[in-house]
Protein backbone atom coordinates (compact mmCIF):
# COMPACT_ATOMS: atom_id res chain seq x y z
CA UNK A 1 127.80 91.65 107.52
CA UNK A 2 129.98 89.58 105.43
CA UNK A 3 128.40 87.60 102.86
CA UNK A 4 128.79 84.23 104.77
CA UNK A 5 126.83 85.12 107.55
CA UNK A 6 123.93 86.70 105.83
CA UNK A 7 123.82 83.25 104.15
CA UNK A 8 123.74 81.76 107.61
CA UNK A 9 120.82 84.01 108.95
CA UNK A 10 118.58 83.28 105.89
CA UNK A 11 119.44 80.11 106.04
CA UNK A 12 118.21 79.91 110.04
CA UNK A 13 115.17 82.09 109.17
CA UNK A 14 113.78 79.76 106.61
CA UNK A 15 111.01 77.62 108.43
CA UNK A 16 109.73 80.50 110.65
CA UNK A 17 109.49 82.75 107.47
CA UNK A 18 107.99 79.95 105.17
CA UNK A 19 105.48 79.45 108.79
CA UNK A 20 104.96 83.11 108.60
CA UNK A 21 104.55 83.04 104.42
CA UNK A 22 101.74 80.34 104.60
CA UNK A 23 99.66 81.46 107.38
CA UNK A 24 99.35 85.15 105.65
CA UNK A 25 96.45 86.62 103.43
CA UNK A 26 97.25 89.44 101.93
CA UNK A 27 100.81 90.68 100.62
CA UNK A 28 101.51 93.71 100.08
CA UNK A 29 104.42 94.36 97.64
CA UNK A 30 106.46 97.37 96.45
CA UNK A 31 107.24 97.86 93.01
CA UNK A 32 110.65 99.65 92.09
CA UNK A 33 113.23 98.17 93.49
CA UNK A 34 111.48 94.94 94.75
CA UNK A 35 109.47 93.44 91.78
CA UNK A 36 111.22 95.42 89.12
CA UNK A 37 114.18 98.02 88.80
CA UNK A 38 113.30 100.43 86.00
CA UNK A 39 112.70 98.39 82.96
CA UNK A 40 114.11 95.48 84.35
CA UNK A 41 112.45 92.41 86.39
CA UNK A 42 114.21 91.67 88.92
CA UNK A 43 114.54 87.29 89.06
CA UNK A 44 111.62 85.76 90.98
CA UNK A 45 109.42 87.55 90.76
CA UNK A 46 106.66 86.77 88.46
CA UNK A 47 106.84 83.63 89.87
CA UNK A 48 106.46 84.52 93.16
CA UNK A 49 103.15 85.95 92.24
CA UNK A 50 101.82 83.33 90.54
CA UNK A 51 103.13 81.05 92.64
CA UNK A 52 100.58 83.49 95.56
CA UNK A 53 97.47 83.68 92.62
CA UNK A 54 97.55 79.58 92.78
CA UNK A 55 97.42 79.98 96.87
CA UNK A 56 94.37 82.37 96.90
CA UNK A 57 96.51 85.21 98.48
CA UNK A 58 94.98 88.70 97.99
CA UNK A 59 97.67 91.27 96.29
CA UNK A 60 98.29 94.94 97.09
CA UNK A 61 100.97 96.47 95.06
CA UNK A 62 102.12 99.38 96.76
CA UNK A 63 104.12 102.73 95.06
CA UNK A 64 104.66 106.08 96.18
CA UNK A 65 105.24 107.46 92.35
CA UNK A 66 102.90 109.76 92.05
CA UNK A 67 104.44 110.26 88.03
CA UNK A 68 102.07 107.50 86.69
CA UNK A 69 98.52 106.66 86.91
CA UNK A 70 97.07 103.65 87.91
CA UNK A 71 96.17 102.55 84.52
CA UNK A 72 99.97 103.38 83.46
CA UNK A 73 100.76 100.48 86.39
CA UNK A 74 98.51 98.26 85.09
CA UNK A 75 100.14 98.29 81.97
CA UNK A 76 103.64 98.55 83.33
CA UNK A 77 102.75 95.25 85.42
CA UNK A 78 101.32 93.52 82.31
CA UNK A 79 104.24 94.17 80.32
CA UNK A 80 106.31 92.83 83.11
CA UNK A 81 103.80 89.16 82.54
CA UNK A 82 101.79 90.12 85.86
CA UNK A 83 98.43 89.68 86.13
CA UNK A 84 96.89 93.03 87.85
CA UNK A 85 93.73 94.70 88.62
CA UNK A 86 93.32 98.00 89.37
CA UNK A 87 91.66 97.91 92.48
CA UNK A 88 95.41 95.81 93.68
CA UNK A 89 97.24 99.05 93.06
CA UNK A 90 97.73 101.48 95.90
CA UNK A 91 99.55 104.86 95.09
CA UNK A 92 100.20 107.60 97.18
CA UNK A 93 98.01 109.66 94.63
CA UNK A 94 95.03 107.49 96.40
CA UNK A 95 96.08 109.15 99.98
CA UNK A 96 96.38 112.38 98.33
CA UNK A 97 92.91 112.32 96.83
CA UNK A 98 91.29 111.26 100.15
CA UNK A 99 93.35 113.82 102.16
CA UNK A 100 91.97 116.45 99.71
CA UNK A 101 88.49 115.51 100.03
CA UNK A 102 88.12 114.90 103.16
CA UNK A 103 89.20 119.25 103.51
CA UNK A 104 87.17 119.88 100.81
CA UNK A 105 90.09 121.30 98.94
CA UNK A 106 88.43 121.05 95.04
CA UNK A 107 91.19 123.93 93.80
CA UNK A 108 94.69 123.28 93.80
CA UNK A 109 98.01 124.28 92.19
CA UNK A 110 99.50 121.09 91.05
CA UNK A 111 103.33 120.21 90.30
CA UNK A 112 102.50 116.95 88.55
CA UNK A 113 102.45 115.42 85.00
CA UNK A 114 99.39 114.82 83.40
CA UNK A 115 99.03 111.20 84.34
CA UNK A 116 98.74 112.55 88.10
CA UNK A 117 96.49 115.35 86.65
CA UNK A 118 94.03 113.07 84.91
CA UNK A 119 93.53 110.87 88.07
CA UNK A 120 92.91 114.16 90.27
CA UNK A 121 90.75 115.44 87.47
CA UNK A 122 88.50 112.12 87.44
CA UNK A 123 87.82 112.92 91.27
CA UNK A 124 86.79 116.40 90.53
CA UNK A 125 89.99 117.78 91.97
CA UNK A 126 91.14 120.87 89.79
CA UNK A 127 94.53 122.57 88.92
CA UNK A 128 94.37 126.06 89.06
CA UNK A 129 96.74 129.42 89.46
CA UNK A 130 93.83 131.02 90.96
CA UNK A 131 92.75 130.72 94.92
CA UNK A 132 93.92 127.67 94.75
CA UNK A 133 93.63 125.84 98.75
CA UNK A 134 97.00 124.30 98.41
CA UNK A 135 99.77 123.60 96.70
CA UNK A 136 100.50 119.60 96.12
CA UNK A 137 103.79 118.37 94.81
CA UNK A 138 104.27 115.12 93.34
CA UNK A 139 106.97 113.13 91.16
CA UNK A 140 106.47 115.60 88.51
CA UNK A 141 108.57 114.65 85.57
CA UNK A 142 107.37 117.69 83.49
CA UNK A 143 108.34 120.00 86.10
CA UNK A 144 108.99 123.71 85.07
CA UNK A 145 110.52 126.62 86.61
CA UNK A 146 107.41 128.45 85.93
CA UNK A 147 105.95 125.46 88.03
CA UNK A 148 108.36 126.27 90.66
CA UNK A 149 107.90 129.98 90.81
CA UNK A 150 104.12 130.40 90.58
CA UNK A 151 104.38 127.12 93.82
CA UNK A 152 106.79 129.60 95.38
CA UNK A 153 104.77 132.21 95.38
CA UNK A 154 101.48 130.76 96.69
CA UNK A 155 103.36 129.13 99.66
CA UNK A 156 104.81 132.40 100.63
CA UNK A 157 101.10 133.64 100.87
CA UNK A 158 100.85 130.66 103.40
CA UNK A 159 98.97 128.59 100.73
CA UNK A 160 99.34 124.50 102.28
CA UNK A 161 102.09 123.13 100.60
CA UNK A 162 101.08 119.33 100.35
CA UNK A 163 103.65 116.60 99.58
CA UNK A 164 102.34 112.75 98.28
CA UNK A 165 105.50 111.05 99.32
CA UNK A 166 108.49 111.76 101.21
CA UNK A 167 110.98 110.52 98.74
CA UNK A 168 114.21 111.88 97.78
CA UNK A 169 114.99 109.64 95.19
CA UNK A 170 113.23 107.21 92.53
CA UNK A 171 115.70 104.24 92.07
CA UNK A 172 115.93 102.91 89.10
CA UNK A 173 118.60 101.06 86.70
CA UNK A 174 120.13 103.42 85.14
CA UNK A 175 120.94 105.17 88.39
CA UNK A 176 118.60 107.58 91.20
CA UNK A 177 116.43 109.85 89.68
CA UNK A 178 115.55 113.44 91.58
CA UNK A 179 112.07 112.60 93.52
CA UNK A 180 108.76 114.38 95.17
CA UNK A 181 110.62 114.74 98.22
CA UNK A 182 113.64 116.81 96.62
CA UNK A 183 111.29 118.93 94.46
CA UNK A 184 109.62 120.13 98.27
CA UNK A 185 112.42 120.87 99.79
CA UNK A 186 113.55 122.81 97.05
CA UNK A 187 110.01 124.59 97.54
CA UNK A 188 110.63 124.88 101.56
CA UNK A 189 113.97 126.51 100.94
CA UNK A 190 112.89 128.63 98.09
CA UNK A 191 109.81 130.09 100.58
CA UNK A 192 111.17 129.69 104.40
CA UNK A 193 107.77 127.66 104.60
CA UNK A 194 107.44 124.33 105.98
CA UNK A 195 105.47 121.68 104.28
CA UNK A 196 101.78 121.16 105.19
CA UNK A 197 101.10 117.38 105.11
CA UNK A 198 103.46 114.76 103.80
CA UNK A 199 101.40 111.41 102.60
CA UNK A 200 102.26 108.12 101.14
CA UNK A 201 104.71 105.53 102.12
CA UNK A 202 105.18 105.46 105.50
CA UNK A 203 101.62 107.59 106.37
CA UNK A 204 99.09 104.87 107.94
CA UNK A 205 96.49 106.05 105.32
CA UNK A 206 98.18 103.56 102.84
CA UNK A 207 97.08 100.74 105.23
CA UNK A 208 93.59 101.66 105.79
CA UNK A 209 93.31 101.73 101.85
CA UNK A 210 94.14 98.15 101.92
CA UNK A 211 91.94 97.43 104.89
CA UNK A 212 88.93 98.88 103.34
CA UNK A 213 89.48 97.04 99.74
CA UNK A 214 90.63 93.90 101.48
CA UNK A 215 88.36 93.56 104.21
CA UNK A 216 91.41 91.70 106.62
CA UNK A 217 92.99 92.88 109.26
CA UNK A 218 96.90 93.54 109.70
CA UNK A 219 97.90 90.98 110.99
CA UNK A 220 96.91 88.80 108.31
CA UNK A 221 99.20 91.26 105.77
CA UNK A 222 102.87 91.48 105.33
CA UNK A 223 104.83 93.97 103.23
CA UNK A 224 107.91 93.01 101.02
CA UNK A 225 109.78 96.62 100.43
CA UNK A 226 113.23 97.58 100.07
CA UNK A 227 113.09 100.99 101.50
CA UNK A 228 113.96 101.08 105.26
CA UNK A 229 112.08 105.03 105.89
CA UNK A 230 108.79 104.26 103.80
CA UNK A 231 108.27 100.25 103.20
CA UNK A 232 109.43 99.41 106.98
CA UNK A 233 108.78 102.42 108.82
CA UNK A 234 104.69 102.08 107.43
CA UNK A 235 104.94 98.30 108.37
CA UNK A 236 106.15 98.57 112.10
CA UNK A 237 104.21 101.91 112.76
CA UNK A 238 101.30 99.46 111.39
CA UNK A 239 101.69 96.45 113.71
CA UNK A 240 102.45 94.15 110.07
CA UNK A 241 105.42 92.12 110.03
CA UNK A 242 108.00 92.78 107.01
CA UNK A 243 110.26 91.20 105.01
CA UNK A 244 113.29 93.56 103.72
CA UNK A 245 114.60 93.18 99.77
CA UNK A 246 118.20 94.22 99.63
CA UNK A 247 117.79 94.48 95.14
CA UNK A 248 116.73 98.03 95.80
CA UNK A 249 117.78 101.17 97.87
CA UNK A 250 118.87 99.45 100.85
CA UNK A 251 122.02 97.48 100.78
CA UNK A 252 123.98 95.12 103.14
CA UNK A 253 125.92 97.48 104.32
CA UNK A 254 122.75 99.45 105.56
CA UNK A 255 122.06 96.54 107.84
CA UNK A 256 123.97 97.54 110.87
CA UNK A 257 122.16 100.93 111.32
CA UNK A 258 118.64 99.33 110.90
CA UNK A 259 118.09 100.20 114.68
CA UNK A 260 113.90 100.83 115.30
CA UNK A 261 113.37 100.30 111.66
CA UNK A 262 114.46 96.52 111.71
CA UNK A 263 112.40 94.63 109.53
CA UNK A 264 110.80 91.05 110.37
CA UNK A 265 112.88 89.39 108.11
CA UNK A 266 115.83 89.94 105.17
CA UNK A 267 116.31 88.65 102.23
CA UNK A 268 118.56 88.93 99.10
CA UNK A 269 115.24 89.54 96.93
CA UNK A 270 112.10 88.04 96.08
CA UNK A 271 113.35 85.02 94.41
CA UNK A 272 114.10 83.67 98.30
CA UNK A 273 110.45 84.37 98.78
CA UNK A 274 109.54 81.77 95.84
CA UNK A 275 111.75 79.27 96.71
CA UNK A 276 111.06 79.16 101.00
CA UNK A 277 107.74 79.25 100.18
C-alpha cells in the first residue's frame, strides 16, 4: 500500500472513526509501541489522553511485560506526563495470578525478575525449587542458565510449564529485545514438552479483567494496539472493535496479509486519534 492511498483510506475513515471514538467508554490502550517506544513517547499521545480524561472516558492500559510491576508502570507512565492509577493497568502478570489461584497452585518455580516476584509474592504465590506445581516463565530479564536448567528439569518430570504471554519479541527503540515467548520455546525444545497454558495478550482473561474493574460491557470498549497476534487477535476473538497503530511492530507492509486479523480501523499512530477526535 503505497503511501498515497493509505492517506486516502484514513482520510475516508475519518467521520465513522471519530462516530465510533465519541460514542465509546472505555479505551483500552497498549503501551510499547503505541503510547511509547522504549524511552521514547511516541507524538500524540499524552494528548490523546488528556484530551479522553476531559471526556470522562475510563482508561485501561494494557501490557503483556511481565518484567515490571505495576507500580514500575505507574511510574514509567508518570515519567512519560500521564496521569495513571493502578487499578488502569492490566498486565498479563494479573491473568497469571488468577490462573494460579484459581488451581490452587501456591508453589511455583519462577523464571522472572524480582519485580514479577514481588507482585506474585504479595498474592501469596511462592518461588520454590522444591515440589513446585508448575513452572511459569515470564519476560525475565535476570534470566540464568541455572534458571534454565533447574525449569528444564522440572518440565521433563511433567511439571506444567506456564507461559504469561506469547511474545517473541519486546520492541523497543533501540531495536527487538528476546521475549517470554522465546525464553519457552527455548524450554519446549530443551525438554520435548509442550507448554501448559499460554496467558496474556490475546487470552480473553485480559478482557474480563477490564469488565470486572470497569463494570461496561464490550461493546462500549475499543483497543488501540500495534500488534496484529495479541492487540487484534484479543479484540476480534472479544467482539471489541480495534484501531491498528503502525509506530510499533506492525508495519505497512504487513497490511496485505492482515487476513482474519483485520483490525476495525488503521492509523499511522495515536496522534490521528487526537486530531479525528
Amino acid at each position: 500500500m503505497t503511501r498515497l492511498s493509505f492517506a486516502l483510506v484514513v482520510k475516508g475513515m475519518n467521520l465513522r472513526l471519530k462516530q465510533t471514538l465519541a460514542r465509546k467508554k472505555v479505551f483500552l490502550f497498549d503501551l510499547d509501541g503505541t503510547l511509547y517506544m522504549g524511552k521514547k513517547l511516541i507524538p500524540g499521545a499524552l494528548a490523546l489522553i488528556q484530551g479522553l480524561r476531559t471526556q470522562k472516558k475510563k482508561i485501561f492500559f494494557f501490557t503483556n511485560n511481565s518484567s515490571r510491576s505495576v507500580e514500575d508502570y505507574i511510574q514509567k507512565l508518570k515519567g512519560f506526563g500521564f496521569s495513571v492509577h493502578k487499578d488502569e493497568i492490566v498486565m498479563s502478570t494479573h491473568t497469571l495470578i488468577s490462573f494460579l489461584k484459581n488451581k490452587n497452585w501456591k508453589n511455583i518455580f519462577l523464571l522472572g525478575t524480582p519485580s514479577m516476584q514481588k507482585m506474585l509474592a504479595n498474592e501469596k504465590i511462592k518461588h520454590t525449587k522444591n515440589n513446585p506445581k508448575a513452572v511459569v516463565v515470564g519476560f525475565d530479564k535476570t534470566l540464568t542458565y541455572e534458571k534454565i536448567l533447574v525449569a528444564c528439569r522440572l518440565i521433563e518430570k511433567k511439571i506444567p510449564l506456564v507461559v504469561t504471554h506469547p511474545d517473541l519479541f519486546c520492541p523497543t527503540d533501540e531495536g527487538p529485545e528476546p521475549d517470554c515467548g522465546a525464553i519457552a520455546k527455548l524450554l519446549e525444545l530443551s525438554s520435548g514438552r509442550d507448554r501448559h497454558s499460554t496467558l496474556g495478550k490475546p487470552h480473553p482473561s485480559m478482557i474480563q479483567e477490564v469488565i470486572k474493574r470497569s463494570g461496561r460491557k464490550k461493546s462500549e470498549m475499543i483497543l488501540i494496539g500495534d500488534r496484529l497476534s495479541t492487540d487484534v487477535k484479543m479484540g476480534r476473538e472479544a467482539g471489541i472493535e480495534t484501531i491498528l497503530v503502525l509506530s510499533g511492530e506492525t508495519k505497512r507492509q504487513h497490511l496485505r496479509a492482515m487476513h482474519s486479523l483485520k483490525p476495525t480501523f488503521v492509523v499511522p499512530s495515536v496522534k490521528e486519534l487526537r486530531m479525528i477526535g
